[in-house]
PDB file of N, CA and C in Angstrom:
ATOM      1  N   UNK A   1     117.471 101.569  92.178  1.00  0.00           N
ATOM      2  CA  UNK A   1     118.512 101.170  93.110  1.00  0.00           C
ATOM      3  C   UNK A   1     119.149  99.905  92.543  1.00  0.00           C
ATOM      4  N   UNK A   2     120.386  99.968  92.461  1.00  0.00           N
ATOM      5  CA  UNK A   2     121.139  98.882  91.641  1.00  0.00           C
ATOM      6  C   UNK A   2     122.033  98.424  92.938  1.00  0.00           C
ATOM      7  N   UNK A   3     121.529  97.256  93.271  1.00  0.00           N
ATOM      8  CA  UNK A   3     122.427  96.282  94.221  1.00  0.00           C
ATOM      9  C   UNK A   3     122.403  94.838  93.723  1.00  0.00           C
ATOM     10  N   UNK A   4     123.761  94.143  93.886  1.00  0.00           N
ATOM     11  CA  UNK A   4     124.021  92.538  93.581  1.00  0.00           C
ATOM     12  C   UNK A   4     122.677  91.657  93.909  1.00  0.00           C
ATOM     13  N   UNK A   5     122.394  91.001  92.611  1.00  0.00           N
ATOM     14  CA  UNK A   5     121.197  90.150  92.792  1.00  0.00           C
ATOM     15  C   UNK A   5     121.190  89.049  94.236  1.00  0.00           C
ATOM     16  N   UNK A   6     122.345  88.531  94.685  1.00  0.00           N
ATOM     17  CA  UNK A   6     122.673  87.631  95.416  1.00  0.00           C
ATOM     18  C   UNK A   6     122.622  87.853  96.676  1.00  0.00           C
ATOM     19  N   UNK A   7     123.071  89.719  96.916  1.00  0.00           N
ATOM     20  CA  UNK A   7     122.605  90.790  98.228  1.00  0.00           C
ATOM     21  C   UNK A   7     121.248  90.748  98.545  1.00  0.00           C
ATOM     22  N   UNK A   8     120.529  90.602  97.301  1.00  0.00           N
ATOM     23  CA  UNK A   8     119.158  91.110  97.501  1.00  0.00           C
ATOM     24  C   UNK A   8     118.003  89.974  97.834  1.00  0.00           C
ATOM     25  N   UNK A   9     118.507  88.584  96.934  1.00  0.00           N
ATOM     26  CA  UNK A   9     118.066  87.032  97.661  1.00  0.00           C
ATOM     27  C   UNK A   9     118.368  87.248  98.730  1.00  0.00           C
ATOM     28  N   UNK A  10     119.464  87.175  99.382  1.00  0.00           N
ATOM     29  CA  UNK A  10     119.540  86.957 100.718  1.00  0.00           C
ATOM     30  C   UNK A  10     119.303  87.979 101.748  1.00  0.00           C
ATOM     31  N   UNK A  11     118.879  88.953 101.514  1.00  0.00           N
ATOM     32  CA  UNK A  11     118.738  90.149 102.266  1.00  0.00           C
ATOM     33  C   UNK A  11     116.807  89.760 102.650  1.00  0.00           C
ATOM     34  N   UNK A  12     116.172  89.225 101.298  1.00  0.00           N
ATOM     35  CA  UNK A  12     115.205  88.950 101.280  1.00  0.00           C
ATOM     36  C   UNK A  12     114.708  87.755 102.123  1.00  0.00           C
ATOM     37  N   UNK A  13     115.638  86.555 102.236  1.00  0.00           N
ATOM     38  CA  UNK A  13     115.197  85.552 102.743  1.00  0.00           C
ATOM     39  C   UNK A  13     115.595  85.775 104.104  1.00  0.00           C
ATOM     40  N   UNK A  14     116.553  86.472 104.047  1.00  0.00           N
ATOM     41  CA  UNK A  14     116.504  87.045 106.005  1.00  0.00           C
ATOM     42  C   UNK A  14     115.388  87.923 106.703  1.00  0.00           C
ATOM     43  N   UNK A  15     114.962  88.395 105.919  1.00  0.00           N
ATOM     44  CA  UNK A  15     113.422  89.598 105.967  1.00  0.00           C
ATOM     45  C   UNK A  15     112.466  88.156 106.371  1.00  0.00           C
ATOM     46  N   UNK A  16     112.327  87.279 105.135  1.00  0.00           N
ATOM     47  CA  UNK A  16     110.692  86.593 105.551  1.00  0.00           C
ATOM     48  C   UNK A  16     111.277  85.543 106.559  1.00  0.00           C
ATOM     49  N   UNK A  17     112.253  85.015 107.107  1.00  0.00           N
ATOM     50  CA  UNK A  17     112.507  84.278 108.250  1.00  0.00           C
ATOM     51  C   UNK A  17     112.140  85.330 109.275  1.00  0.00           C
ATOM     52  N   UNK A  18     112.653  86.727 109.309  1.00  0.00           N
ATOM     53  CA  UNK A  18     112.421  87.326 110.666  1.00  0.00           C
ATOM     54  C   UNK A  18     110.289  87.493 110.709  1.00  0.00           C
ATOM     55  N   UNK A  19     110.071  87.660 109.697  1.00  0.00           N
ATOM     56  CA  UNK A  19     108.653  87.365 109.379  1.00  0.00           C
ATOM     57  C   UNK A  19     107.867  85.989 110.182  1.00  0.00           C
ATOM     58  N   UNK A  20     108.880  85.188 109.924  1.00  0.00           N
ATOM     59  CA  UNK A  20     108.078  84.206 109.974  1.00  0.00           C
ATOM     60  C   UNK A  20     107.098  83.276 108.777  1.00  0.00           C
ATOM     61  N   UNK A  21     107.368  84.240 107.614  1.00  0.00           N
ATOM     62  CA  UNK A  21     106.978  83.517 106.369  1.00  0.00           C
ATOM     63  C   UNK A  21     107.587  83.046 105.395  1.00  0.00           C
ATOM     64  N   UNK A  22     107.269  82.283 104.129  1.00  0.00           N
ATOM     65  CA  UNK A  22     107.868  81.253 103.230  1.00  0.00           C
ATOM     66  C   UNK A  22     107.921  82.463 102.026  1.00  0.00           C
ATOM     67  N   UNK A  23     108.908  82.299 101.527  1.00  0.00           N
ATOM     68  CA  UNK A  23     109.055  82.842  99.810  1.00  0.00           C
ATOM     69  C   UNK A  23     108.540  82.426  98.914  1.00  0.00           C
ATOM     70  N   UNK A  24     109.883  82.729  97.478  1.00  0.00           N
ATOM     71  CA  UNK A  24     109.528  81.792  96.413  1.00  0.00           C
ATOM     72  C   UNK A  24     110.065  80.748  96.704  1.00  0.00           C
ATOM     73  N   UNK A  25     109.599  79.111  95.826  1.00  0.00           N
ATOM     74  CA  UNK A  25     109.934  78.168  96.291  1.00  0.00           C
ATOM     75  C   UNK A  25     111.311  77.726  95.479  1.00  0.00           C
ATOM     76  N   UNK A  26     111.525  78.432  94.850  1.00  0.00           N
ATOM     77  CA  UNK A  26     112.936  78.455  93.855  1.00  0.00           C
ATOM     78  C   UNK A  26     114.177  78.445  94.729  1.00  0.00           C
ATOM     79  N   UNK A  27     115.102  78.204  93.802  1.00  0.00           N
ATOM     80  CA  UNK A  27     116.703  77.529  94.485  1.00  0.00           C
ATOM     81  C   UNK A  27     116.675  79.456  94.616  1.00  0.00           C
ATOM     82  N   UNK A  28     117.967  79.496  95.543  1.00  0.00           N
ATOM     83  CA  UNK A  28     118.415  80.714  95.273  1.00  0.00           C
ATOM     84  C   UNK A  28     119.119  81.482  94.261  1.00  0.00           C
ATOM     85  N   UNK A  29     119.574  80.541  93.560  1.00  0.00           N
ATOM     86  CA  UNK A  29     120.314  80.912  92.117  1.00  0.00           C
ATOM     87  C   UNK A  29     119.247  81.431  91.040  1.00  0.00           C
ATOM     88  N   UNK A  30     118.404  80.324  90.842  1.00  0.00           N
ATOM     89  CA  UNK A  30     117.658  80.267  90.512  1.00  0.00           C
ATOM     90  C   UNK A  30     116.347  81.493  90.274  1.00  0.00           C
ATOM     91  N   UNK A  31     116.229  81.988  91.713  1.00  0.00           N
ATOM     92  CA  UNK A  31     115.234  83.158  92.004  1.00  0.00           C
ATOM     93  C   UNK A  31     116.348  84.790  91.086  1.00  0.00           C
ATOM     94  N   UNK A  32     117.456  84.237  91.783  1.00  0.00           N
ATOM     95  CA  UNK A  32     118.525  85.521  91.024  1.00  0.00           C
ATOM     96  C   UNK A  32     118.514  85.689  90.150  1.00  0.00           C
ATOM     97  N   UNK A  33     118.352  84.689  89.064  1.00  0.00           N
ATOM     98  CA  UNK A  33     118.593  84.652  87.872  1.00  0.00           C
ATOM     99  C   UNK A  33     116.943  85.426  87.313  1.00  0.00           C
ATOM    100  N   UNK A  34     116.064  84.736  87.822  1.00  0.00           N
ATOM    101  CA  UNK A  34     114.868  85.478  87.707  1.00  0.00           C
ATOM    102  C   UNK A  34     114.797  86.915  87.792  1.00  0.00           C
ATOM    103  N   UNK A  35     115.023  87.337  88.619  1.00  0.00           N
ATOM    104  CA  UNK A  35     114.885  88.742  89.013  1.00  0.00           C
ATOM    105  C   UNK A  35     116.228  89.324  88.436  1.00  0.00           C
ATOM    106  N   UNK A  36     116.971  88.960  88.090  1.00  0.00           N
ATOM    107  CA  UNK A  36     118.212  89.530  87.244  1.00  0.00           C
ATOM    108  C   UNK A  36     117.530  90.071  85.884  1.00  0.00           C
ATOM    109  N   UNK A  37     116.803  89.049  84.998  1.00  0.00           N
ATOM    110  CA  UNK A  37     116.095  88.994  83.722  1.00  0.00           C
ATOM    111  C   UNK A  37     114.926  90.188  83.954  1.00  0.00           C
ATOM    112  N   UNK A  38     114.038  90.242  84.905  1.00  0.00           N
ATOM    113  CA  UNK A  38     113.040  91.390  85.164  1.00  0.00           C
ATOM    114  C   UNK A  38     113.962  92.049  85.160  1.00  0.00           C
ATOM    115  N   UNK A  39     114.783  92.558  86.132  1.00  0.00           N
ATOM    116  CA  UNK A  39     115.240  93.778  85.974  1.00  0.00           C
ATOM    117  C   UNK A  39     115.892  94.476  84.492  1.00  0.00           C
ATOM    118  N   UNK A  40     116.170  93.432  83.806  1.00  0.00           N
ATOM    119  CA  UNK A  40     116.795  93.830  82.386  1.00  0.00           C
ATOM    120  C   UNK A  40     115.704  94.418  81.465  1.00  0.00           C
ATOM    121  N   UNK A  41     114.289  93.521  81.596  1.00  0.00           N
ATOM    122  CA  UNK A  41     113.006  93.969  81.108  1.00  0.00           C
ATOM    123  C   UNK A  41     112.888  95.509  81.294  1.00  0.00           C
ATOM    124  N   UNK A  42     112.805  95.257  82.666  1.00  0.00           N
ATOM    125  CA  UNK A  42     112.122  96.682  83.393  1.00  0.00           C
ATOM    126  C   UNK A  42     113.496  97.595  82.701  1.00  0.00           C
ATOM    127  N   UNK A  43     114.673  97.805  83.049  1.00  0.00           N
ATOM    128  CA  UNK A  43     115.456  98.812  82.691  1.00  0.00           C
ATOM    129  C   UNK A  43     115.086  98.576  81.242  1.00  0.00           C
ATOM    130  N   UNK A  44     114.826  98.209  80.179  1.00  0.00           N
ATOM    131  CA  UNK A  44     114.952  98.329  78.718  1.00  0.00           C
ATOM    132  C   UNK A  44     113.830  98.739  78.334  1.00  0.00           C
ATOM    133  N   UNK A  45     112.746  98.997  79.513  1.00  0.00           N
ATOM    134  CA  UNK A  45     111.360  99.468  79.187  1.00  0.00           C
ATOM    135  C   UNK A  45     111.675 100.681  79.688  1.00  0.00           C
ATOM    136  N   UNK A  46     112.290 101.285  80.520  1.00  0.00           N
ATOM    137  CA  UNK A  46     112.621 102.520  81.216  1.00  0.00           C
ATOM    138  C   UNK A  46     113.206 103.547  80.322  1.00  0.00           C
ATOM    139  N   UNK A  47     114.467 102.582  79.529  1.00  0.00           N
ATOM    140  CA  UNK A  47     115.160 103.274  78.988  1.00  0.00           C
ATOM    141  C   UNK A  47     114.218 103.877  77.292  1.00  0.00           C
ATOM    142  N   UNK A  48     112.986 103.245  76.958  1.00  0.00           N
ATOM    143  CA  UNK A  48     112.238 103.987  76.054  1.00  0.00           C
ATOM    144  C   UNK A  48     111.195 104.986  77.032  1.00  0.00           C
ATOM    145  N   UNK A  49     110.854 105.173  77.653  1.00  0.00           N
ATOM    146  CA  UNK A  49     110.148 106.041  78.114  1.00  0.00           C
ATOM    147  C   UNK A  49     110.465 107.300  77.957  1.00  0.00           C
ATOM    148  N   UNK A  50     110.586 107.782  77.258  1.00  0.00           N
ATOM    149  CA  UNK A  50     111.085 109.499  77.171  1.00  0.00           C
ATOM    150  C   UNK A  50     110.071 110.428  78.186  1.00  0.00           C
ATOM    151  N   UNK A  51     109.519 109.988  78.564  1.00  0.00           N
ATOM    152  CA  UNK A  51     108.433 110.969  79.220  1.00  0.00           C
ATOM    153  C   UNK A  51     108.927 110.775  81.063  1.00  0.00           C
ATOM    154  N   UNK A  52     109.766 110.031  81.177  1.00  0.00           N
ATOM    155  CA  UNK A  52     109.728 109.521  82.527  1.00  0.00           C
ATOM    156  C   UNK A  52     111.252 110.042  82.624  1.00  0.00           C
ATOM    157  N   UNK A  53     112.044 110.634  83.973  1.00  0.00           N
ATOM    158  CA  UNK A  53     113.358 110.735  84.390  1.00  0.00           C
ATOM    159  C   UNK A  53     113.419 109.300  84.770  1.00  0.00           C
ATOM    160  N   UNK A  54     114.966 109.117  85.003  1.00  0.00           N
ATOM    161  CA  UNK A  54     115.105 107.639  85.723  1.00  0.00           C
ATOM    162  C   UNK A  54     116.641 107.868  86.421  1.00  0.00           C
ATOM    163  N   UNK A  55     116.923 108.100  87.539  1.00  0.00           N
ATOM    164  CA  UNK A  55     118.175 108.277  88.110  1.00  0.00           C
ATOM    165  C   UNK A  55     118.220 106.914  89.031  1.00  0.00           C
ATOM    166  N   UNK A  56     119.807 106.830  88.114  1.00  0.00           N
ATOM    167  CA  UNK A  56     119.860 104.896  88.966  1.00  0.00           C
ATOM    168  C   UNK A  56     120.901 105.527  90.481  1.00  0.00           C
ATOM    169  N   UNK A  57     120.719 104.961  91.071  1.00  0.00           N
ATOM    170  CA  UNK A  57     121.536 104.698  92.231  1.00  0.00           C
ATOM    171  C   UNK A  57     122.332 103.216  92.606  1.00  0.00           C
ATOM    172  N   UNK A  58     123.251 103.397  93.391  1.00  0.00           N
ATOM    173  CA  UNK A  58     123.697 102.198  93.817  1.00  0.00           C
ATOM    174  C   UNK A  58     124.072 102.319  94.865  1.00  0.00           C
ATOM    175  N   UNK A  59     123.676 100.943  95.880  1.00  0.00           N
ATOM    176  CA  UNK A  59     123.112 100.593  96.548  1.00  0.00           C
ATOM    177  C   UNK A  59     124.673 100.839  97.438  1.00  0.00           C
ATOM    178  N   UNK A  60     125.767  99.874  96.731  1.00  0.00           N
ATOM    179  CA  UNK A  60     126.979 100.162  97.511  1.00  0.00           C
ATOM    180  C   UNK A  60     127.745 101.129  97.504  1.00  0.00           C
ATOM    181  N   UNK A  61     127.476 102.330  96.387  1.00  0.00           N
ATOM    182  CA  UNK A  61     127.866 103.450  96.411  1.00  0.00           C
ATOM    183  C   UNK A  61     127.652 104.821  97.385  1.00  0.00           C
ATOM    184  N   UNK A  62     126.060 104.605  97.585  1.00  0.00           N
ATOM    185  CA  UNK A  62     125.542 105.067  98.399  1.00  0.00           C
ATOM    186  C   UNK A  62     126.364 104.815  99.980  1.00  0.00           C
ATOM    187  N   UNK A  63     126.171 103.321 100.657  1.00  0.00           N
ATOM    188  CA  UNK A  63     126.588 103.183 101.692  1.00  0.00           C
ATOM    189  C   UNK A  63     128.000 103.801 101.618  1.00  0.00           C
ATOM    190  N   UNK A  64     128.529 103.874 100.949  1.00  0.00           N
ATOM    191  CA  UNK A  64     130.089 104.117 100.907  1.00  0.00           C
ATOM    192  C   UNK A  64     130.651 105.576 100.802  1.00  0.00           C
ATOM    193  N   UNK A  65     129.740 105.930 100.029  1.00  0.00           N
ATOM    194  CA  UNK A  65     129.857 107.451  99.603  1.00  0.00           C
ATOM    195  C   UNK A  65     128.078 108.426  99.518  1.00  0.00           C
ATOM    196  N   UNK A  66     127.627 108.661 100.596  1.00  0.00           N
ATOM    197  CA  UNK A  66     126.473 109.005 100.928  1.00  0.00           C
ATOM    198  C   UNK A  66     126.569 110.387 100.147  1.00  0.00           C
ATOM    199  N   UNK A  67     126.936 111.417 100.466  1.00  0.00           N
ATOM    200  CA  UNK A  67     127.062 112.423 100.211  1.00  0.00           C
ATOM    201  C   UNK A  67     127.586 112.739  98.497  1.00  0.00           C
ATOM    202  N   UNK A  68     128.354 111.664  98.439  1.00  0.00           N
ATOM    203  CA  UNK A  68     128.399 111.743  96.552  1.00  0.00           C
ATOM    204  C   UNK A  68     127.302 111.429  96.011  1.00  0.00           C
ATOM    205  N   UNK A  69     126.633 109.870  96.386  1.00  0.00           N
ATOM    206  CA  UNK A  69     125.826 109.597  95.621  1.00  0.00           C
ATOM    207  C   UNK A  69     124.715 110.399  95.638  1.00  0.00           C
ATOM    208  N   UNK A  70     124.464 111.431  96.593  1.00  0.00           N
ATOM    209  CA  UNK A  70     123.514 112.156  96.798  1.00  0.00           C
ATOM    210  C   UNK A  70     123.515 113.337  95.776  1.00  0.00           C
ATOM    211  N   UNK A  71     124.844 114.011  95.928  1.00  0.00           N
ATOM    212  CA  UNK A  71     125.010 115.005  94.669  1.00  0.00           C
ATOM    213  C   UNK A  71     124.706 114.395  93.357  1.00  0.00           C
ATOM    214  N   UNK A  72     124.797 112.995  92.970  1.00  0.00           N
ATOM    215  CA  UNK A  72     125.164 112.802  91.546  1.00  0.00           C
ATOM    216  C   UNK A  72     123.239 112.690  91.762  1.00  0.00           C
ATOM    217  N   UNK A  73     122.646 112.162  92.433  1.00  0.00           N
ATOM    218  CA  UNK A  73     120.839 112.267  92.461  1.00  0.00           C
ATOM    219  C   UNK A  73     120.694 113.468  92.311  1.00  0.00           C
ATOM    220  N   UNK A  74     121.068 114.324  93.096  1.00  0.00           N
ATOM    221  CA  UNK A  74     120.303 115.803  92.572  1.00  0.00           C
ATOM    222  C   UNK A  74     120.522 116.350  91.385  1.00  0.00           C
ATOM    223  N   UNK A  75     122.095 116.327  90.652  1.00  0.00           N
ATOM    224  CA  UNK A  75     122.179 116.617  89.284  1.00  0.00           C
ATOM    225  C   UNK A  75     121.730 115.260  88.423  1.00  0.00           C
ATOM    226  N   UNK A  76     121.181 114.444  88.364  1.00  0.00           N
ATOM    227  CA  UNK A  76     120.694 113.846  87.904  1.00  0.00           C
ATOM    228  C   UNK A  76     118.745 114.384  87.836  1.00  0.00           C
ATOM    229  N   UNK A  77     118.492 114.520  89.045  1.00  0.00           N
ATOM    230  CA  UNK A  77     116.825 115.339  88.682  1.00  0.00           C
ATOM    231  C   UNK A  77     116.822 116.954  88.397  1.00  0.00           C
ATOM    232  N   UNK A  78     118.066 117.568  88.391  1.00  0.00           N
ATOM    233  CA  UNK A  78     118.193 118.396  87.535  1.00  0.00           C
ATOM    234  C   UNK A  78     118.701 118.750  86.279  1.00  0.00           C
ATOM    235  N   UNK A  79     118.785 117.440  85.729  1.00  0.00           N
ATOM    236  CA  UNK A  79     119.073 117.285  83.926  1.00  0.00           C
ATOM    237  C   UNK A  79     117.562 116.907  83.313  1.00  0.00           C
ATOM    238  N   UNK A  80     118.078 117.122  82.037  1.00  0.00           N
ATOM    239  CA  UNK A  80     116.634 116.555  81.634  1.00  0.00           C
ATOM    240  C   UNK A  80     116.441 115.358  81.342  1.00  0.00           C
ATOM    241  N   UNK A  81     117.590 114.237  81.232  1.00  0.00           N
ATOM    242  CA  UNK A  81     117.351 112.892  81.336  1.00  0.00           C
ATOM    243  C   UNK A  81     118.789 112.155  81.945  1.00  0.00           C
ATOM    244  N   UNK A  82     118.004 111.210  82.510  1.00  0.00           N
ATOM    245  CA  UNK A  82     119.133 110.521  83.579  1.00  0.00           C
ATOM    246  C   UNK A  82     119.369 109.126  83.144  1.00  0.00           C
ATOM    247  N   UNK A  83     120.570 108.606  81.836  1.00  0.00           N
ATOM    248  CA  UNK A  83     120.502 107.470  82.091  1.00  0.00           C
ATOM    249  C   UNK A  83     122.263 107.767  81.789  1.00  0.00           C
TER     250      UNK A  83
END
């Protein structure tokens, strides 16, 4: 699922306030930038896996266009590789 790093800080820090609990103790830029870099890891480790499908989605595509992004998922797990 591919959504804006900056959606996903703050989507997050609204989650552990309704919690009632503390995060990371990092700026918010800061945490983005973090998890921006994993995710580059993780996709560049994905993208050698030949043994694994990987169908990306997006996050605002989806909300916007449910029914597309849904078709492009199913022909995506019906190819033999999805990048």
């Amino acid at each position: 699922m591919h959504r804006p790093m900056n959606e996903v800080v703050a989507s997050q820090g609204e989650m552990l306030q309704r919690r009632g609990t503390e995060g990371a103790t990092l700026a918010p830029k800061a945490l983005a930038a973090a998890l921006e870099d994993h995710v580059r890891q993780v996709t560049a480790w994905l993208d050698q896996q030949r043994h694994m499908r990987v169908c990306h989605v997006h996050y605002r595509r989806l909300l916007r266009q449910p029914e597309e992004e849904l078709d492009n998922w199913t022909r995506c797990w019906a190819s033999s590789r999805c990048h």
